[in-house]
Protein backbone atom coordinates (compact mmCIF):
# COMPACT_ATOMS: atom_id res chain seq x y z
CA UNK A 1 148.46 123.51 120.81
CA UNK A 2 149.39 120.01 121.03
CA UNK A 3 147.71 116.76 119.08
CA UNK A 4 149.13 113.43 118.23
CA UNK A 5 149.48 112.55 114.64
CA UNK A 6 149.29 109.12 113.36
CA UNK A 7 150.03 107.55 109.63
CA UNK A 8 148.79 104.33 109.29
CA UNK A 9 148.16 102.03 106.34
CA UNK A 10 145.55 99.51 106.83
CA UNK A 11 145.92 97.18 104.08
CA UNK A 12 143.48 97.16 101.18
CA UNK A 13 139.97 95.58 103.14
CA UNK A 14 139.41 93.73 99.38
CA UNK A 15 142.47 91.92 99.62
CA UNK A 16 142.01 88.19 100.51
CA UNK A 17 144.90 87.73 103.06
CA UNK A 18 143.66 84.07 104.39
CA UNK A 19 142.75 84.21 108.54
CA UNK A 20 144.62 88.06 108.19
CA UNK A 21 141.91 89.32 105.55
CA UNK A 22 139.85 92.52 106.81
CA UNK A 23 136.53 90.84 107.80
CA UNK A 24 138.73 89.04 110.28
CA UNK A 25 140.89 91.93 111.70
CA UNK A 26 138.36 94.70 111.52
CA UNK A 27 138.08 94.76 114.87
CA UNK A 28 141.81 94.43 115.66
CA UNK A 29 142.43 97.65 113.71
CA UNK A 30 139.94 99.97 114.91
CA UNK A 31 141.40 98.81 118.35
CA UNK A 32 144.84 99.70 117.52
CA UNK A 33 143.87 103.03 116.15
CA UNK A 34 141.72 103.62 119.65
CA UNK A 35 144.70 102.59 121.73
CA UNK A 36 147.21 105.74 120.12
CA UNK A 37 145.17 108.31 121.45
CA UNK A 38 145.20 110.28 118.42
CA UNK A 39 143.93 113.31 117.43
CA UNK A 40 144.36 112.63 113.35
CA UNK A 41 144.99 109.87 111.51
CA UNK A 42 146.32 109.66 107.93
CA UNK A 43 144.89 106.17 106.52
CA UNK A 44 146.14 104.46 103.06
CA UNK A 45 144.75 102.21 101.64
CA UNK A 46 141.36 102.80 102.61
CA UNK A 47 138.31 101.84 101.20
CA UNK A 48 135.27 103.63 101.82
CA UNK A 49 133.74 100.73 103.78
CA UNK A 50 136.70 100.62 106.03
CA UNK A 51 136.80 104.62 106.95
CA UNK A 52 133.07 103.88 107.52
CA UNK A 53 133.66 100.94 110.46
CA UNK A 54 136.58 102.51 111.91
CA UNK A 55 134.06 105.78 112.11
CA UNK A 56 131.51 103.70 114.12
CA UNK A 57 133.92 102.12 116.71
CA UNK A 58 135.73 105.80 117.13
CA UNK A 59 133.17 108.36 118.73
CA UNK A 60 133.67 111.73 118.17
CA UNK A 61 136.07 111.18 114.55
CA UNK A 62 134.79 112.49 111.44
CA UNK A 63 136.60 111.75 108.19
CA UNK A 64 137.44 113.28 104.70
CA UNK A 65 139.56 111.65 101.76
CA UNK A 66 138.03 110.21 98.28
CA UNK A 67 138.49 107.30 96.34
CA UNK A 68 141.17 107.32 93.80
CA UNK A 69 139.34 105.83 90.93
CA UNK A 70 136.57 108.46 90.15
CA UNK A 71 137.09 111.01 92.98
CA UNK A 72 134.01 109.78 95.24
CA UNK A 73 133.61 106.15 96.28
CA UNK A 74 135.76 104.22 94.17
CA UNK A 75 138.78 102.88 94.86
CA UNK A 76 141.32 103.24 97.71
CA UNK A 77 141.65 106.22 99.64
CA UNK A 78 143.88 108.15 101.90
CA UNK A 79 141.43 109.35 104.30
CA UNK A 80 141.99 111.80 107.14
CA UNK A 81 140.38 111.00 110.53
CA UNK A 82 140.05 113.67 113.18
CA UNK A 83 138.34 114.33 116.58
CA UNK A 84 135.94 116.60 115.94
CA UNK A 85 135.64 117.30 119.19
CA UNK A 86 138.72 119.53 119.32
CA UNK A 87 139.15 120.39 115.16
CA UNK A 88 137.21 121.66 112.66
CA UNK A 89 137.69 121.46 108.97
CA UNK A 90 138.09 124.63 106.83
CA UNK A 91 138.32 122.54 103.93
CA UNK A 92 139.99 119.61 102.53
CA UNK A 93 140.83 118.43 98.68
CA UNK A 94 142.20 115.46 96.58
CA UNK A 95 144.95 116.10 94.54
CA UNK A 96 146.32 113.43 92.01
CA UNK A 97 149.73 112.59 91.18
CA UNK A 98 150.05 113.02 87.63
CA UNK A 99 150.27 115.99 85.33
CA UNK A 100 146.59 116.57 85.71
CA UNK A 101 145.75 116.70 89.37
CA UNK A 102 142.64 117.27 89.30
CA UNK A 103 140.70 114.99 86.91
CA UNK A 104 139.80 111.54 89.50
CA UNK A 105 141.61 108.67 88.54
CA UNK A 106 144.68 110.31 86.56
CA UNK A 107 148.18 108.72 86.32
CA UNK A 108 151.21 109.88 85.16
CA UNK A 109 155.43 109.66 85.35
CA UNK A 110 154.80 105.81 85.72
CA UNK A 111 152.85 104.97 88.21
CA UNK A 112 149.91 102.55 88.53
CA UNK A 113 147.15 102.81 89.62
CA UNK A 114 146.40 106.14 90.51
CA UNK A 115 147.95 107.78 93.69
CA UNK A 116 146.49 110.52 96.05
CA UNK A 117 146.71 113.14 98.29
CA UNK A 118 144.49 114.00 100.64
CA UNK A 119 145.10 118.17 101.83
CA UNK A 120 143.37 119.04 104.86
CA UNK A 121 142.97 122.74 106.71
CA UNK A 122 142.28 122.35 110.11
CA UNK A 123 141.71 124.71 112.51
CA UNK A 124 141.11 124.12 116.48
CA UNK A 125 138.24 124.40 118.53
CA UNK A 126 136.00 123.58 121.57
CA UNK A 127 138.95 122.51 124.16
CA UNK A 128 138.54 124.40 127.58
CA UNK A 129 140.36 126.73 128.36
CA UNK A 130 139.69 127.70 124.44
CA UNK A 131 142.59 129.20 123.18
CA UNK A 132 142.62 133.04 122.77
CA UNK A 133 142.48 132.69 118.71
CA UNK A 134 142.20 129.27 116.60
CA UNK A 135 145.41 127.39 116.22
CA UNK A 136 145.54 126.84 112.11
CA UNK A 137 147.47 124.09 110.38
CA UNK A 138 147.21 121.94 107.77
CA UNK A 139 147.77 118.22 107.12
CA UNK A 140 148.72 115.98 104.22
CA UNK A 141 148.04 112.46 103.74
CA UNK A 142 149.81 110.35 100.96
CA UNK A 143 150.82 107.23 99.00
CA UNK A 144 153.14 107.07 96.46
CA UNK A 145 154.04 104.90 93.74
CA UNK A 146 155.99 101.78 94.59
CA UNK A 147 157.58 100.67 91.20
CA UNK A 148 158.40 104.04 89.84
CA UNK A 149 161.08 106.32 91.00
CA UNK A 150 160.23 109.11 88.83
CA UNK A 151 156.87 108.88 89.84
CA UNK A 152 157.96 109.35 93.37
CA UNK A 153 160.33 112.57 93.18
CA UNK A 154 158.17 113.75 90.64
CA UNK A 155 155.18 113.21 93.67
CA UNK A 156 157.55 115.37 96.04
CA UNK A 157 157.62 118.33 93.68
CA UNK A 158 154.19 118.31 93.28
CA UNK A 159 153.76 118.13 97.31
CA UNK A 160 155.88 120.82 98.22
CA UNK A 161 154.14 123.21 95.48
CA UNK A 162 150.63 121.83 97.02
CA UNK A 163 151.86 122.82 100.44
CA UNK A 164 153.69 125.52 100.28
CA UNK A 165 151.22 128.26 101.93
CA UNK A 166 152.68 129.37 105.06
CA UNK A 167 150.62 127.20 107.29
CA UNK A 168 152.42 124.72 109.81
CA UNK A 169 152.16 121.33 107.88
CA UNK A 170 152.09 117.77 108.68
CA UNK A 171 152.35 115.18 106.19
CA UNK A 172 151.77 111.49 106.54
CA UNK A 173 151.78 108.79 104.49
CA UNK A 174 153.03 105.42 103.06
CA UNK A 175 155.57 106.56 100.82
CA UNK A 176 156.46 103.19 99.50
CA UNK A 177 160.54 103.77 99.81
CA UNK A 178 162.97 104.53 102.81
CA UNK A 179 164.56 108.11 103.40
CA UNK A 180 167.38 106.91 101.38
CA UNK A 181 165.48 107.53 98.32
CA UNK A 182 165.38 110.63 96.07
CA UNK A 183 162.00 111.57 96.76
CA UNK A 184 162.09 111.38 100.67
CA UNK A 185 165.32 113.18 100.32
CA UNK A 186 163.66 116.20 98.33
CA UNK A 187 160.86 116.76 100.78
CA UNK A 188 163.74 117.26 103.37
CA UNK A 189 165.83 119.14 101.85
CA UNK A 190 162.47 121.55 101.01
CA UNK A 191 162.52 122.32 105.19
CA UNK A 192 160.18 119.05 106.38
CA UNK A 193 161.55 116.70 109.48
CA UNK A 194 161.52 113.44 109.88
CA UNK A 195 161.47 112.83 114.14
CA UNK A 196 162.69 109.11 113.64
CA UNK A 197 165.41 110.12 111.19
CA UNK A 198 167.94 108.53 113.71
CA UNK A 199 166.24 105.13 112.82
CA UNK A 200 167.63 105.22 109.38
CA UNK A 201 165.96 103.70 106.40
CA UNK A 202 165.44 100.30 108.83
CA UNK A 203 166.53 97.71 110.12
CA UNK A 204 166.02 96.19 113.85
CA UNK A 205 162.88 98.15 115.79
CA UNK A 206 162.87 100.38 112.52
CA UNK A 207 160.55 98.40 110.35
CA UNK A 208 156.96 99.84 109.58
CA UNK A 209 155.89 96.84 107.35
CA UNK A 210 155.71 92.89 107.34
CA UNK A 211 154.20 90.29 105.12
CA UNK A 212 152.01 89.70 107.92
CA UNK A 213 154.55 87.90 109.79
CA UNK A 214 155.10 90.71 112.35
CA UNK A 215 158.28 91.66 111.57
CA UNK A 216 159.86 94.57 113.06
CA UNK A 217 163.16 94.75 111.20
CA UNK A 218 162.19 95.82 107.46
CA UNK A 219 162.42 99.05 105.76
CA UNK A 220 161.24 102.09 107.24
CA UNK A 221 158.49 103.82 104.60
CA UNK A 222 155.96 105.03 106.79
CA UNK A 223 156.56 108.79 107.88
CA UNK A 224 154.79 111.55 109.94
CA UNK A 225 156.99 114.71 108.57
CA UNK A 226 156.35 117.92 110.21
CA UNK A 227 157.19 121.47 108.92
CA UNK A 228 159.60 123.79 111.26
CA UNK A 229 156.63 125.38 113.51
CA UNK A 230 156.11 121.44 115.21
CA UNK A 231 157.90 120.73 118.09
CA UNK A 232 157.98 116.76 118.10
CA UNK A 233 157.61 115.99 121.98
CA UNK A 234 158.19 111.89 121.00
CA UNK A 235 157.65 109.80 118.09
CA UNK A 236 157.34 105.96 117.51
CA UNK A 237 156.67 102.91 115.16
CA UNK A 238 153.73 101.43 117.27
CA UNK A 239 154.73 97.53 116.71
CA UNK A 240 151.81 95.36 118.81
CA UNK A 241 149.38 93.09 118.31
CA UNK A 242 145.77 93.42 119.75
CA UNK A 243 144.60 90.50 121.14
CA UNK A 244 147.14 88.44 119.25
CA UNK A 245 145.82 89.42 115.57
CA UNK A 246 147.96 91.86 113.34
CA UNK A 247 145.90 94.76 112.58
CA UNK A 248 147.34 95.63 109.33
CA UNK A 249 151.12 94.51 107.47
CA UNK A 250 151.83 98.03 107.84
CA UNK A 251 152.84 99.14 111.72
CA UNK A 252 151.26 102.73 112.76
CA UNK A 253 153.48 105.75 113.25
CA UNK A 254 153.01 108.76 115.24
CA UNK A 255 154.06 111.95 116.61
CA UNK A 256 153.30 114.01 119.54
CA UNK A 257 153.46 117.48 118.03
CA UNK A 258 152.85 121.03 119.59
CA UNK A 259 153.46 124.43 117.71
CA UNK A 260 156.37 126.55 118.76
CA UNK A 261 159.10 128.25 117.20
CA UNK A 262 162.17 126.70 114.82
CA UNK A 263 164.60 126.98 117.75
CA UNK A 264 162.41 124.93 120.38
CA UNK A 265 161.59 123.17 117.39
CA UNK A 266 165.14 121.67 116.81
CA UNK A 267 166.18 121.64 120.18
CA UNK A 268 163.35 118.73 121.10
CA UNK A 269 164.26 116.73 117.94
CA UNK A 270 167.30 114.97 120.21
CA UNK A 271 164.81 113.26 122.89
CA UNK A 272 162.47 112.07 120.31
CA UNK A 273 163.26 109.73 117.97
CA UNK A 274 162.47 106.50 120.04
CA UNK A 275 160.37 103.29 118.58
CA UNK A 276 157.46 101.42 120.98
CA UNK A 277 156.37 98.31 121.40
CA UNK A 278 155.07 97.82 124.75
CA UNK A 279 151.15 98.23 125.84
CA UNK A 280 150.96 101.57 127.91
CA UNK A 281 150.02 105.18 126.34
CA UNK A 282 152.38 107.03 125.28
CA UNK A 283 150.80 110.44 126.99
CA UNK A 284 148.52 110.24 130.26
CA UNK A 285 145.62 111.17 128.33
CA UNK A 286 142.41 109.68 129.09
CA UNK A 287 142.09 106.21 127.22
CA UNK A 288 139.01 106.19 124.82
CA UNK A 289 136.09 103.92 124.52
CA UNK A 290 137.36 100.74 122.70
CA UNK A 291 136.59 97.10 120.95
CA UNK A 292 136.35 94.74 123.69
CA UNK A 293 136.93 91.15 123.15
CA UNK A 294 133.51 89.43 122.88
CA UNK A 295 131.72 92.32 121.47
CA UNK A 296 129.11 92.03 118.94
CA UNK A 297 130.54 92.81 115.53
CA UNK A 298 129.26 95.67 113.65
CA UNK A 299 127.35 94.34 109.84
């Protein structure tokens, strides 16, 4: 089975960020996420009205993820968007960092506000010629503390314990520090792969965030990390504009991913650790429906 994975923080939609402020790029970012061809998408920052307009302007996506605050609505999220039309969900849970993960809204090991996980088991479906038994995997979608490093590598513990069922498992997220840190170097030395570990914790073409100046040089803290059963066929940091408006401050990441054995595994790590920023798809897959300019806007 292959898919394409994407982690992609779309900047809090209640922030007021002048002319970059959601109501402005809304359209901009469900673009961006119809242009990667993706198969899931691991969102932070999410609020519930955002998951719902990226929903309408992506047919065939469903969603799960919950809001931080009190488990439901409230608050940010780190929702999980998949095509539906080739994956089914088995289930899916919020965890909480903190030493109670499963009361809404807890925080521990000094962080603030409350951070999430969003656990996902997925299992595919419905793509001709159907496979001869469902391909199961799992995925995890994450944001962790940005002031507190024992909030982080306490956050990787808890993780690896949440993941650690002998599915294939792909985790994405804004981990708010570079794979220098503690934390990022825990989750690595625990068996998960980083495909665009060659980029290092940044620098020029490396950068996954701005301060909506469209930077590309910054720090590098937005990973798709794959257990051993992935191969990764090519990986990026997806750093364009639609239409001349930034879509988030955060630039999308992604993987193209198939399941195979550790050996095949390792031996396509060396051709895939490459960053993007021109226009063209990064598979020949059929380009979805997207936001046109001139369209009317959604309410």
């Amino acid at each position: 089975m292959r898919l394409r994975a994407v982690s992609f923080n779309i900047r809090n939609g209640k922030a007021w960020d002048g002319l970059d402020s959601w109501p402005l790029r809304r359209r901009a970012t469900a673009e961006a996420v119809a242009r990667l061809l993706p198969d899931i998408v691991g969102l932070q920052e999410a609020h519930r009205f955002q998951e719902r307009y990226l929903l309408r302007r992506l047919p065939g996506f469903a969603a799960c993820g919950a809001g931080r605050d009190d488990g439901r609505r409230r608050g940010e999220r780190c929702a999980i968007l998949y095509d539906t039309r080739r994956l089914a969900v088995e289930r899916w849970t919020t965890r909480w960092f903190s030493d109670t993960p499963d009361i809404a809204g807890s925080v521990s090991w000094g962080a603030r506000p409350p951070r999430v996980a969003t656990l996902a088991w997925f299992r595919e479906h419905g793509v001709p010629p159907a496979p001869p038994a469902p391909t199961r995997f799992a995925v995890a979608d994450v944001h962790w503390d940005g002031a507190s490093a024992d909030a982080r590598l306490r956050s990787a513990e808890a993780l690896l314990t949440w993941i650690d069922d002998g599915r294939p498992w792909i985790v994405l997220g804004d981990l708010n520090t570079t794979c220098e840190d503690a934390s990022v170097r825990r989750l690595l030395a625990a068996g998960l792969r980083d495909p665009l570990a060659t980029l290092g914790a940044g620098g020029p073409g490396a950068g996954t965030h701005h301060r909506w100046d469209g930077r590309t040089d910054w720090t590098r803290i937005d990973f798709v990390l794959v257990t051993k059963e992935w191969r990764v066929h090519e990986a990026a940091i997806v750093q364009e504009s639609v239409h001349g408006r930034l879509p988030s401050d955060h630039w999308p990441v992604l993987a193209d991913l198939e399941l195979g054995n550790e050996g095949q595994a390792e031996e396509e790590d060396a051709i895939c650790r490459t960053t993007r920023d021109d226009r063209a798809p990064l598979s020949s897959r059929e380009d979805p429906t997207h936001v046109t300019p001139g369209e009317k806007e959604d309410p």
